[in-house]
Protein backbone atom coordinates (compact mmCIF):
# COMPACT_ATOMS: atom_id res chain seq x y z
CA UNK A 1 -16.92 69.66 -54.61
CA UNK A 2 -13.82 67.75 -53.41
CA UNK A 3 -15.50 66.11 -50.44
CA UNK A 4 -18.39 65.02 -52.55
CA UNK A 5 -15.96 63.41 -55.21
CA UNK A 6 -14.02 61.64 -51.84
CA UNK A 7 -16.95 60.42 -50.49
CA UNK A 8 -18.80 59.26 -53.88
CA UNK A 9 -15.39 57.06 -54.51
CA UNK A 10 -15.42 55.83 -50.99
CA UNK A 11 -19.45 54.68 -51.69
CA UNK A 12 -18.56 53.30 -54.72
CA UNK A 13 -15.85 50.80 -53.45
CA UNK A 14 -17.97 49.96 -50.47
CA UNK A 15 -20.95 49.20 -53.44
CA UNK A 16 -17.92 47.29 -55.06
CA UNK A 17 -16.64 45.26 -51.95
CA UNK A 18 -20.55 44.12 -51.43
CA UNK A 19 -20.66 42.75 -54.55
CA UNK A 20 -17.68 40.46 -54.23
CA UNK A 21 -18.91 38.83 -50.85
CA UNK A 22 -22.17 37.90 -52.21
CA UNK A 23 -20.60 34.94 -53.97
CA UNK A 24 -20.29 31.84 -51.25
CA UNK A 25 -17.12 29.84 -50.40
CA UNK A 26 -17.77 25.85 -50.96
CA UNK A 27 -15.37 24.26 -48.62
CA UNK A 28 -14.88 20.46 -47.97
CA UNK A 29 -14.06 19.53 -44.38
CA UNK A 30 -13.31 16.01 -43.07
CA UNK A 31 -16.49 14.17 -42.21
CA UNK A 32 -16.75 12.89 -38.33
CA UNK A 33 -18.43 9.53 -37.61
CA UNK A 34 -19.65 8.63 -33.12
CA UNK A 35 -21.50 6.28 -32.06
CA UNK A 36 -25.01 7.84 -31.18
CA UNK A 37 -26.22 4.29 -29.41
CA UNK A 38 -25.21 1.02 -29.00
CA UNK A 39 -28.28 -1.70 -28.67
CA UNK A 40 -27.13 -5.42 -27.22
CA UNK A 41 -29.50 -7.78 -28.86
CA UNK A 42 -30.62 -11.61 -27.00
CA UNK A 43 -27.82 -13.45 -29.17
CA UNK A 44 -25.33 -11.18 -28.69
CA UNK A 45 -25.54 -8.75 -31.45
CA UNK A 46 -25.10 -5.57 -31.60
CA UNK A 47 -27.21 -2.95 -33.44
CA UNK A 48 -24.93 0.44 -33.27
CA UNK A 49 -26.26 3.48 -34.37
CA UNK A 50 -23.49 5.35 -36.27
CA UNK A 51 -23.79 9.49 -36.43
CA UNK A 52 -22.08 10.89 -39.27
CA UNK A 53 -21.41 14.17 -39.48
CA UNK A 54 -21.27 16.56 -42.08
CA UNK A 55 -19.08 19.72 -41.56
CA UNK A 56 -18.47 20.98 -44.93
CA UNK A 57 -20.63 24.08 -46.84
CA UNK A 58 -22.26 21.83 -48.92
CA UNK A 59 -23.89 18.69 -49.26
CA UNK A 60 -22.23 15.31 -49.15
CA UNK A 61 -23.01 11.84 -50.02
CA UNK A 62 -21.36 9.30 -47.78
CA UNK A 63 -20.63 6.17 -49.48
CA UNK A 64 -18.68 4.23 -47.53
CA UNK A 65 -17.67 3.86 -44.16
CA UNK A 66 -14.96 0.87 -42.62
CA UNK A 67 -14.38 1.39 -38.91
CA UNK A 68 -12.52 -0.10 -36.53
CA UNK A 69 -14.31 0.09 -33.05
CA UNK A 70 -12.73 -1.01 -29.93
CA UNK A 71 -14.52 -0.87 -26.10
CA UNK A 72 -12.17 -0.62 -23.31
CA UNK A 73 -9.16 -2.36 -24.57
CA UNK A 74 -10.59 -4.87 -26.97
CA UNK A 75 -11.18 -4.65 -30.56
CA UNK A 76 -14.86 -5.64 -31.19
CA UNK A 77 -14.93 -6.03 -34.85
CA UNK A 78 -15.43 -3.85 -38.00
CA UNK A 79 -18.74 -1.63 -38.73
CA UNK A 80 -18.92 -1.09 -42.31
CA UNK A 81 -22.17 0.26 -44.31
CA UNK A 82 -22.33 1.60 -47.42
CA UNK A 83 -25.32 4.07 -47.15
CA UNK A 84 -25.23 6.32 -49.97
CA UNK A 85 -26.44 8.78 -47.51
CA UNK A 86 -27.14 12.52 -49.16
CA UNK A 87 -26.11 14.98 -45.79
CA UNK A 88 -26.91 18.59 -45.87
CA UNK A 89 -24.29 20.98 -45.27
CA UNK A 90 -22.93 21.28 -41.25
CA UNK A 91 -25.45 18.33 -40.68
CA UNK A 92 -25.73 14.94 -39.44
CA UNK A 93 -27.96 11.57 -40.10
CA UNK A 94 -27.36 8.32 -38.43
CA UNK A 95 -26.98 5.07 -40.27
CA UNK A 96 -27.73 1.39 -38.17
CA UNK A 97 -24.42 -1.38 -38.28
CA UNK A 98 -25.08 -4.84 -37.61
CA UNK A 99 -22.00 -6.42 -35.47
CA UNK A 100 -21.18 -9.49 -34.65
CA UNK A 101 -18.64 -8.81 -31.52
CA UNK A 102 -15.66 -10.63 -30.88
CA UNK A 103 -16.18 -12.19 -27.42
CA UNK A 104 -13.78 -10.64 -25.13
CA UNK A 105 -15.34 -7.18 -26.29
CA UNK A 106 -18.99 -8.56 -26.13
CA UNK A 107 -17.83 -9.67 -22.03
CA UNK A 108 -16.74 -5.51 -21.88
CA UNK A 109 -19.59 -4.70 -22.84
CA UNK A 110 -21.64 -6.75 -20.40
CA UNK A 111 -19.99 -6.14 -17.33
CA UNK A 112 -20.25 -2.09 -18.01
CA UNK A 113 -23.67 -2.94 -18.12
CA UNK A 114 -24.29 -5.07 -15.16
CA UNK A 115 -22.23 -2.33 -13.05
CA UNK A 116 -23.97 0.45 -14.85
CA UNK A 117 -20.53 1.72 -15.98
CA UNK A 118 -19.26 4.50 -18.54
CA UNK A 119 -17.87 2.52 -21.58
CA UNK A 120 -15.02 4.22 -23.74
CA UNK A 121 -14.75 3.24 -27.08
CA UNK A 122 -12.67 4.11 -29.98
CA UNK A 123 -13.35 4.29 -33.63
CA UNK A 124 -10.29 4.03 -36.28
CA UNK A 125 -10.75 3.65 -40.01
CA UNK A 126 -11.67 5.78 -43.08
CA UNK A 127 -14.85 7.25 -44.56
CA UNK A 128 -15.50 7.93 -48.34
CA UNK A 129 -17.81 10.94 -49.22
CA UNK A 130 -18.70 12.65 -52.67
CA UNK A 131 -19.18 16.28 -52.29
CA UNK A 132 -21.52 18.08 -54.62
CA UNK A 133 -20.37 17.76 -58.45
CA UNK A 134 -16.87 16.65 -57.07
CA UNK A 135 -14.75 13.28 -57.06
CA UNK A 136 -15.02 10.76 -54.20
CA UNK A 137 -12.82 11.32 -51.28
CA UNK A 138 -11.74 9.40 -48.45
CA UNK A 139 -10.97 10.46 -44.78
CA UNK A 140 -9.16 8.54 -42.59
CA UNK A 141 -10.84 8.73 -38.91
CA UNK A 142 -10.20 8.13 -35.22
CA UNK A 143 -12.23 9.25 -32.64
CA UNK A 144 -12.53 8.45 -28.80
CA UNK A 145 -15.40 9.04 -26.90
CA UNK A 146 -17.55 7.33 -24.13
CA UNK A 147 -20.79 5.88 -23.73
CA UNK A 148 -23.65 5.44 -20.71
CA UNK A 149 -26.03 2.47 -20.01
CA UNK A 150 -29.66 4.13 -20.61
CA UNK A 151 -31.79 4.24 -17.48
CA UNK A 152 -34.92 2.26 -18.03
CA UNK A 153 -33.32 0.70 -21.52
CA UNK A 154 -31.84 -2.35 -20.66
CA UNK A 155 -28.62 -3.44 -23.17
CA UNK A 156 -28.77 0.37 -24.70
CA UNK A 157 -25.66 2.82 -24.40
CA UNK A 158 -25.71 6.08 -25.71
């Protein structure tokens, strides 16, 4: 009768620990923003397709996003959007930035295409999100990371 009493209490805090995980944690983590491809346009332009990632348990909307982005060693210019962009939880969506390059960046750019070069850039600036029934926050960011002309896509990098 003993044993049956031990192992009835050691099934009924097992029951009881089940119980309490079924409930699940809603953290916030700091968003990530990369540059998923950058498109040269005729006049100079650039079209850059911004990924922003979502690494918290729950949905987030991004609101804003002011980045610094600099290839090689020259600051190109600003990309800011404000999407108002709803992203699932541990997701990503990319938003398109118009930019108008400064010109010693736009030359970068050109001669890592013309020698069919990797191009490091680096992004540096902040990111405001609202997570689910929460307050806007803001993130500061700075990322480095490198991209590749795109075989048979003239003026692309990804």
């Amino acid at each position: 009768m003993r044993q049956f009493t031990q192992y009835a209490l050691i099934a009924l805090c097992a029951l009881a620990l089940t119980a309490c995980g079924n409930s699940t944690v809603k953290r916030v983590s700091e968003p990530a923003a990369s540059i998923q491809q950058l498109t040269v346009g005729n006049d100079g332009h650039w079209t850059v397709e911004l990924r922003l990632r979502n690494y918290s348990s729950m949905p987030m909307r991004f609101d804003h996003v002011a980045l610094k982005i600099t290839v090689g060693d020259q600051l190109a210019g600003t990309l800011t959007a404000s999407p108002a962009l709803s992203i699932g939880p541990e997701s990503a969506d990319v938003v398109r930035v118009e930019l108008q390059p400064a010109s010693p960046a736009r030359l970068v750019v050109a001669d890592t295409l013309a020698g069919a070069r990797a191009l490091p850039y680096e992004l540096q600036g902040e990111i405001s999100v609202t997570p689910e029934a929460r307050k806007q926050r803001s993130f500061p960011l700075q990322s480095r990371n490198t991209l590749s002309p795109a075989p048979g896509l003239p003026g692309v990098l990804r």
